[in-house]
N, C-alpha and C. Protein backbone atom coordinates (compact mmCIF):
# COMPACT_ATOMS: atom_id res chain seq x y z
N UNK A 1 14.17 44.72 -13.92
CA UNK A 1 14.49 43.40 -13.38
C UNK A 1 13.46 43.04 -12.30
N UNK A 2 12.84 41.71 -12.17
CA UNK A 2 11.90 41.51 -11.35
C UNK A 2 12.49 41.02 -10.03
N UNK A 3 11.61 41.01 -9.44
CA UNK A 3 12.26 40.71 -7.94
C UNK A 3 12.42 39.51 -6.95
N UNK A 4 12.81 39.22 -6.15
CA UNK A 4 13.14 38.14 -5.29
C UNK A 4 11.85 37.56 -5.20
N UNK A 5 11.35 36.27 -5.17
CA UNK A 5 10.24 35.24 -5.35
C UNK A 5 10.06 34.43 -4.04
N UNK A 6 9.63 34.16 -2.89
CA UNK A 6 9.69 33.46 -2.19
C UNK A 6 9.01 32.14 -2.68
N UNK A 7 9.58 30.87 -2.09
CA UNK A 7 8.78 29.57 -2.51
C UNK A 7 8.54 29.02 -1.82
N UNK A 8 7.54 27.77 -1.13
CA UNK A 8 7.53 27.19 -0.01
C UNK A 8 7.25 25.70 -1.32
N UNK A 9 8.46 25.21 -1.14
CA UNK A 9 8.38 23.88 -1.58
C UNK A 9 8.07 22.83 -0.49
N UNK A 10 7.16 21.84 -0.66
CA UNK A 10 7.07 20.68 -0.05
C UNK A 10 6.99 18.87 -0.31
N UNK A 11 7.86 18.21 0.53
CA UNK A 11 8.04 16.78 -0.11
C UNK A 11 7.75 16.33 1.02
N UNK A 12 6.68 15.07 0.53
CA UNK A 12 6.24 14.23 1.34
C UNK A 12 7.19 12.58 1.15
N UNK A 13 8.03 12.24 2.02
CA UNK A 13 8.83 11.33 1.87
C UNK A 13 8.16 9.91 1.30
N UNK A 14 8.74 8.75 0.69
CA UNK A 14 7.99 7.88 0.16
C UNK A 14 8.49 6.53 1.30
N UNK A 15 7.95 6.05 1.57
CA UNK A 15 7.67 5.05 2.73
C UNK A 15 9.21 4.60 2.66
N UNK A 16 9.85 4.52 3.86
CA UNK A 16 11.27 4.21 4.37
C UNK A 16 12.05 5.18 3.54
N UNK A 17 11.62 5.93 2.87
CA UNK A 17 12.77 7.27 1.82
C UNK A 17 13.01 8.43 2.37
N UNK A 18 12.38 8.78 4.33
CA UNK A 18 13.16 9.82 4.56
C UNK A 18 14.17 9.89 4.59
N UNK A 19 15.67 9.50 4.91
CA UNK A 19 17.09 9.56 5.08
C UNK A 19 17.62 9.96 3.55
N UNK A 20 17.03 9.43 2.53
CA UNK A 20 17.08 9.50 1.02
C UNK A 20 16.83 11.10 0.90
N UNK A 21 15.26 11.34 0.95
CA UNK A 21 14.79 12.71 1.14
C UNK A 21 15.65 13.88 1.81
N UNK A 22 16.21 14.03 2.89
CA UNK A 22 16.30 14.58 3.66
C UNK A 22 17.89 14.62 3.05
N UNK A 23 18.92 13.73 2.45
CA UNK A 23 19.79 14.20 2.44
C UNK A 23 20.03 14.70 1.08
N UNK A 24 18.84 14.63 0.22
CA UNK A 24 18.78 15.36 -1.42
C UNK A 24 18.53 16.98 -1.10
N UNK A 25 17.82 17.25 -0.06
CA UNK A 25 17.25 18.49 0.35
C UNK A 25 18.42 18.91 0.96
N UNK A 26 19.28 18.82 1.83
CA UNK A 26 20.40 19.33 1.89
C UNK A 26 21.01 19.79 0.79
N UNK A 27 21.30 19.09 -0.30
CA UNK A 27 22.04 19.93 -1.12
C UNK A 27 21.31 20.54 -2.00
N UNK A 28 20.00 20.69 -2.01
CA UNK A 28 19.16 21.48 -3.22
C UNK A 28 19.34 22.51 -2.93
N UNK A 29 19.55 23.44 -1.91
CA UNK A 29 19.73 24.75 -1.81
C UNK A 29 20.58 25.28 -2.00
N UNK A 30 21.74 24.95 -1.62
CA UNK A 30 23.64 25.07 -1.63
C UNK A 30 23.47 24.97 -3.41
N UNK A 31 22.90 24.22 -4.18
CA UNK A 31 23.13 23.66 -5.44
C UNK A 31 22.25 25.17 -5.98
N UNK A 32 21.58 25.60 -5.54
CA UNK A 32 21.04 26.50 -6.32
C UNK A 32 21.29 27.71 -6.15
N UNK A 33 22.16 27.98 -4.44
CA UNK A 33 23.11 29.02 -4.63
C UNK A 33 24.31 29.05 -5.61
N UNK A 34 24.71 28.14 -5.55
CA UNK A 34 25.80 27.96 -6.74
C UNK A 34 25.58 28.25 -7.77
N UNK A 35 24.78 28.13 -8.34
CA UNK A 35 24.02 28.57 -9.51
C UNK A 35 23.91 29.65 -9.86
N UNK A 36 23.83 30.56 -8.79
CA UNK A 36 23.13 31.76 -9.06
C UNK A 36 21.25 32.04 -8.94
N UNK A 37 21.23 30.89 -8.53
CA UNK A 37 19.32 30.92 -9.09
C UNK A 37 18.55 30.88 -7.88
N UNK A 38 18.87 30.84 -6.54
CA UNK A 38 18.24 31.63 -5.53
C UNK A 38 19.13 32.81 -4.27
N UNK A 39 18.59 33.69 -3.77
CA UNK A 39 19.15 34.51 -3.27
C UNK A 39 20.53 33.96 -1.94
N UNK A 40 20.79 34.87 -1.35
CA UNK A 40 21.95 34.57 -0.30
C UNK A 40 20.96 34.35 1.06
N UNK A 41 19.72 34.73 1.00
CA UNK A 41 19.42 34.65 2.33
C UNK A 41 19.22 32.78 2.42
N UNK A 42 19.34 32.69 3.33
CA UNK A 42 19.44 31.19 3.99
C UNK A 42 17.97 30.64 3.70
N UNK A 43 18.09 29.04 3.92
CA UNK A 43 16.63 28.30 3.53
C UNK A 43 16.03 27.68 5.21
N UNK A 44 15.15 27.46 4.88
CA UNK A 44 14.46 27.22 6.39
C UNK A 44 14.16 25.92 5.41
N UNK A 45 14.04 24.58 6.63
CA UNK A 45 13.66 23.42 6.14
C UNK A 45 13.09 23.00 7.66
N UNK A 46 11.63 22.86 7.41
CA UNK A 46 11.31 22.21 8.36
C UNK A 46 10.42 20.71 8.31
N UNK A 47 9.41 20.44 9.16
CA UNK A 47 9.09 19.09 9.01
C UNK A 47 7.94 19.30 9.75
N UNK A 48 6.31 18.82 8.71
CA UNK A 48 5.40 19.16 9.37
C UNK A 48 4.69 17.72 10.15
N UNK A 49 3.63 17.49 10.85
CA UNK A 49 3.15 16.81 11.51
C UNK A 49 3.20 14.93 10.96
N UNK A 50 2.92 15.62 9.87
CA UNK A 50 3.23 14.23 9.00
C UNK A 50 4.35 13.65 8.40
N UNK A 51 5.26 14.19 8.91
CA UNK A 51 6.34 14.02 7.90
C UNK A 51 6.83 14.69 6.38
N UNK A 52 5.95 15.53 6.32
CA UNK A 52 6.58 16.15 4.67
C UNK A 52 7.45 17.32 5.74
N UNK A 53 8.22 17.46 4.22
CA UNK A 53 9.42 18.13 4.77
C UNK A 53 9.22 19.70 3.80
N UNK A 54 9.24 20.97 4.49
CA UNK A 54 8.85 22.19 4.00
C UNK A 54 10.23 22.97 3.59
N UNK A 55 10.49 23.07 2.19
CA UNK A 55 11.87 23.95 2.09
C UNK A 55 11.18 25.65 1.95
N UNK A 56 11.46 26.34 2.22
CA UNK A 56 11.46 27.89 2.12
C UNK A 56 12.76 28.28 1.83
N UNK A 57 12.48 29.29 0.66
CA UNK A 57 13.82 29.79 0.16
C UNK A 57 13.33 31.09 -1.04
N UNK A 58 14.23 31.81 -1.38
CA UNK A 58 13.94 32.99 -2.32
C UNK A 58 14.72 32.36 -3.96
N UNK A 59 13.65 32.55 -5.07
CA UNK A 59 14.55 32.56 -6.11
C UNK A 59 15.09 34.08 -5.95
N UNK A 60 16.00 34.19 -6.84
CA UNK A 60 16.42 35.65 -7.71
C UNK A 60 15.65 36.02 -8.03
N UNK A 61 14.50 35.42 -9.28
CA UNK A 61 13.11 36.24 -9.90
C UNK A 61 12.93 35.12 -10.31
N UNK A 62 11.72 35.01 -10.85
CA UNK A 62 10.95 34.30 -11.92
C UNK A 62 11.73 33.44 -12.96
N UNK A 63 12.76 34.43 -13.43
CA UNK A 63 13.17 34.19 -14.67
C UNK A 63 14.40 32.63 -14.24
N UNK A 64 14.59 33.33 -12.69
CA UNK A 64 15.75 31.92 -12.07
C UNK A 64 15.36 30.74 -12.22
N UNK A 65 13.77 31.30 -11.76
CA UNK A 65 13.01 29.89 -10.95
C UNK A 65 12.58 28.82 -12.70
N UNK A 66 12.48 29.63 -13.65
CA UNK A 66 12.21 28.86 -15.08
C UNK A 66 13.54 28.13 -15.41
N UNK A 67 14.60 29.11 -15.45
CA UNK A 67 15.83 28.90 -15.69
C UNK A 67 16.45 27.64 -15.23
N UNK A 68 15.92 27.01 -13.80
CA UNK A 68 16.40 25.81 -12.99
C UNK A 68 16.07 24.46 -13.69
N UNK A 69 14.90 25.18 -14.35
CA UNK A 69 13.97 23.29 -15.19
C UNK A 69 14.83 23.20 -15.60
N UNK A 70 16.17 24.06 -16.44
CA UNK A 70 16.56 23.45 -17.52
C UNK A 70 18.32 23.18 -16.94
N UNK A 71 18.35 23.67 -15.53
CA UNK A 71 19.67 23.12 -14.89
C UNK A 71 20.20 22.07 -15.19
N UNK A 72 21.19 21.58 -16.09
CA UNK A 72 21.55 19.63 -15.69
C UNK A 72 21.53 19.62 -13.57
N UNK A 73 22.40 20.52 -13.39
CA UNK A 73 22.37 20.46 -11.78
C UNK A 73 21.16 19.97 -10.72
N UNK A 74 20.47 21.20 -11.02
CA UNK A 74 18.98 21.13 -10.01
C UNK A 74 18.24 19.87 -10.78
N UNK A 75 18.23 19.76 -12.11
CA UNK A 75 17.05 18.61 -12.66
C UNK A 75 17.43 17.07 -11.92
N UNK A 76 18.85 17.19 -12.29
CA UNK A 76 19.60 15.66 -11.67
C UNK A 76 18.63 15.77 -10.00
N UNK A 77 18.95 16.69 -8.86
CA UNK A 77 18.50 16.77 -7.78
C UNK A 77 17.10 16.07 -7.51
N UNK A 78 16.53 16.94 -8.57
CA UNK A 78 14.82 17.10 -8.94
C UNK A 78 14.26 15.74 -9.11
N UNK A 79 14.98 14.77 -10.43
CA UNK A 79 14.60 13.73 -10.35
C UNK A 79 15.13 12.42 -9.41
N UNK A 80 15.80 12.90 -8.42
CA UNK A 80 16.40 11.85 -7.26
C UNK A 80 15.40 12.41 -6.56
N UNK A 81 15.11 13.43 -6.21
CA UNK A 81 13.95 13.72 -5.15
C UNK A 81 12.28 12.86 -5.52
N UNK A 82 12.14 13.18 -6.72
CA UNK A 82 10.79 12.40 -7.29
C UNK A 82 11.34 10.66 -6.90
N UNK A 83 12.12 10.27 -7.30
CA UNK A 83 12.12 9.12 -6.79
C UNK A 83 12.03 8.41 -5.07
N UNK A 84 12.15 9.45 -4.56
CA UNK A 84 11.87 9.24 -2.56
C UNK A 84 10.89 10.00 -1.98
N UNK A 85 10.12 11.23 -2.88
CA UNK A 85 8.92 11.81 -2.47
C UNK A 85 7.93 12.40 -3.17
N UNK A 86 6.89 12.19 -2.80
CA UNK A 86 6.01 13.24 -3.29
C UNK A 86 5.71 14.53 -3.36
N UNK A 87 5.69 15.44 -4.61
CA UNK A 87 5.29 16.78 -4.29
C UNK A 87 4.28 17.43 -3.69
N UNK A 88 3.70 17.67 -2.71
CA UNK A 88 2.41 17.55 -2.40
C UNK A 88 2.12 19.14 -2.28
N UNK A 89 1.12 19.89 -1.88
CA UNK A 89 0.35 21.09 -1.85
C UNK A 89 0.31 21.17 -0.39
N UNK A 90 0.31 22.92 0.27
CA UNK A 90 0.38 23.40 1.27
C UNK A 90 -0.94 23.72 1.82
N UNK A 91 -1.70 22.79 1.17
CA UNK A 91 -3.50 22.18 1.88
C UNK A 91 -3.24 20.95 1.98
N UNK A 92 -2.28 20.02 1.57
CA UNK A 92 -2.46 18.65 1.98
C UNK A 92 -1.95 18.66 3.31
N UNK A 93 -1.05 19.85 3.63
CA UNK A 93 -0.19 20.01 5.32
C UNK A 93 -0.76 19.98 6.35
N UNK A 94 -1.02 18.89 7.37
CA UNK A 94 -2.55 18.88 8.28
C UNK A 94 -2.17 20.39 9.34
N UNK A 95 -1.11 20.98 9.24
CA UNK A 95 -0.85 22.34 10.10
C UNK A 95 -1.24 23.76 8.86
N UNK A 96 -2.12 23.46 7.89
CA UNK A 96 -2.57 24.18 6.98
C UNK A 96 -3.64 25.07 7.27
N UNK A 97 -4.50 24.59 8.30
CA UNK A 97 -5.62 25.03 8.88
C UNK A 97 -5.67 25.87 9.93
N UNK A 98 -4.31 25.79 10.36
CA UNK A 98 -3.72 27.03 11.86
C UNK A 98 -3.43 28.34 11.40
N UNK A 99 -3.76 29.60 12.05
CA UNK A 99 -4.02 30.36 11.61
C UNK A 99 -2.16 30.47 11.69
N UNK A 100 -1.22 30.08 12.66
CA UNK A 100 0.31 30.51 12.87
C UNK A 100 0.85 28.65 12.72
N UNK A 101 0.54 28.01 12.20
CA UNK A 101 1.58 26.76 11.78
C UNK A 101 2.33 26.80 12.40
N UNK A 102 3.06 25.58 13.15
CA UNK A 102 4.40 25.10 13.96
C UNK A 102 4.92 24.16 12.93
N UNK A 103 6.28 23.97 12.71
CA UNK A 103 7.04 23.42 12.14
C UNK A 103 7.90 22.78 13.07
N UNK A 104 8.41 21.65 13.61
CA UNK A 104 9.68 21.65 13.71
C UNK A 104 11.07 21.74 12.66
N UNK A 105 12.18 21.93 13.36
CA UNK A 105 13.51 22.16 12.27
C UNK A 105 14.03 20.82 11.84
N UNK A 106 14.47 21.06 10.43
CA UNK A 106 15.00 19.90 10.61
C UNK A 106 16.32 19.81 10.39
N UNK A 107 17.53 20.55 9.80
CA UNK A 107 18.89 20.88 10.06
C UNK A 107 18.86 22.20 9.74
């Protein structure tokens, strides 16, 4: 059996769609404990300089993290989130270039 996966997901909110954003990301994690498809340890959500919002969290394995595309649960989430943000890359993060990144929290 393979092992726990860490992920650093990031959404960049879409102009006036943080409150939208921010309260889809609340339940993406809870929704995927339920599931079974990421671990018990807790998610860190923070918020970098610009406004994208950083989820950290563990799948179960690999096999979870495939397993979720095909969630009705997480996909429903997935495509309300595409509609208020962008997925963006952890080089578009202007705190990408620090050797120790600051985040603030965001709940």
């Amino acid at each position: 059996m393979s092992k726990p996966e860490m992920v650093i997901a990031m959404y960049r909110p879409k102009e006036g769609k943080q409150a939208e954003l921010e309260a889809l990301v609340k339940k993406h994690f809870p929704t995927l404990k339920q599931y079974g498809l990421s671990t018990h340890k807790e998610s860190f959500i923070g918020r970098s300089s610009d406004g994208t919002i950083l989820e950290i969290f563990e799948w179960v394995n690999q096999a979870a993290a495939e397993k979720a595309h095909d969630h009705p649960a997480v996909a429903k989430i997935w495509e309300a989130m595409a509609m208020v943000c962008d997925f963006t890359t952890l080089s578009q993060i202007p705190e990408s270039s620090k050797r120790f990144p600051h985040f603030s929290s965001v709940f």
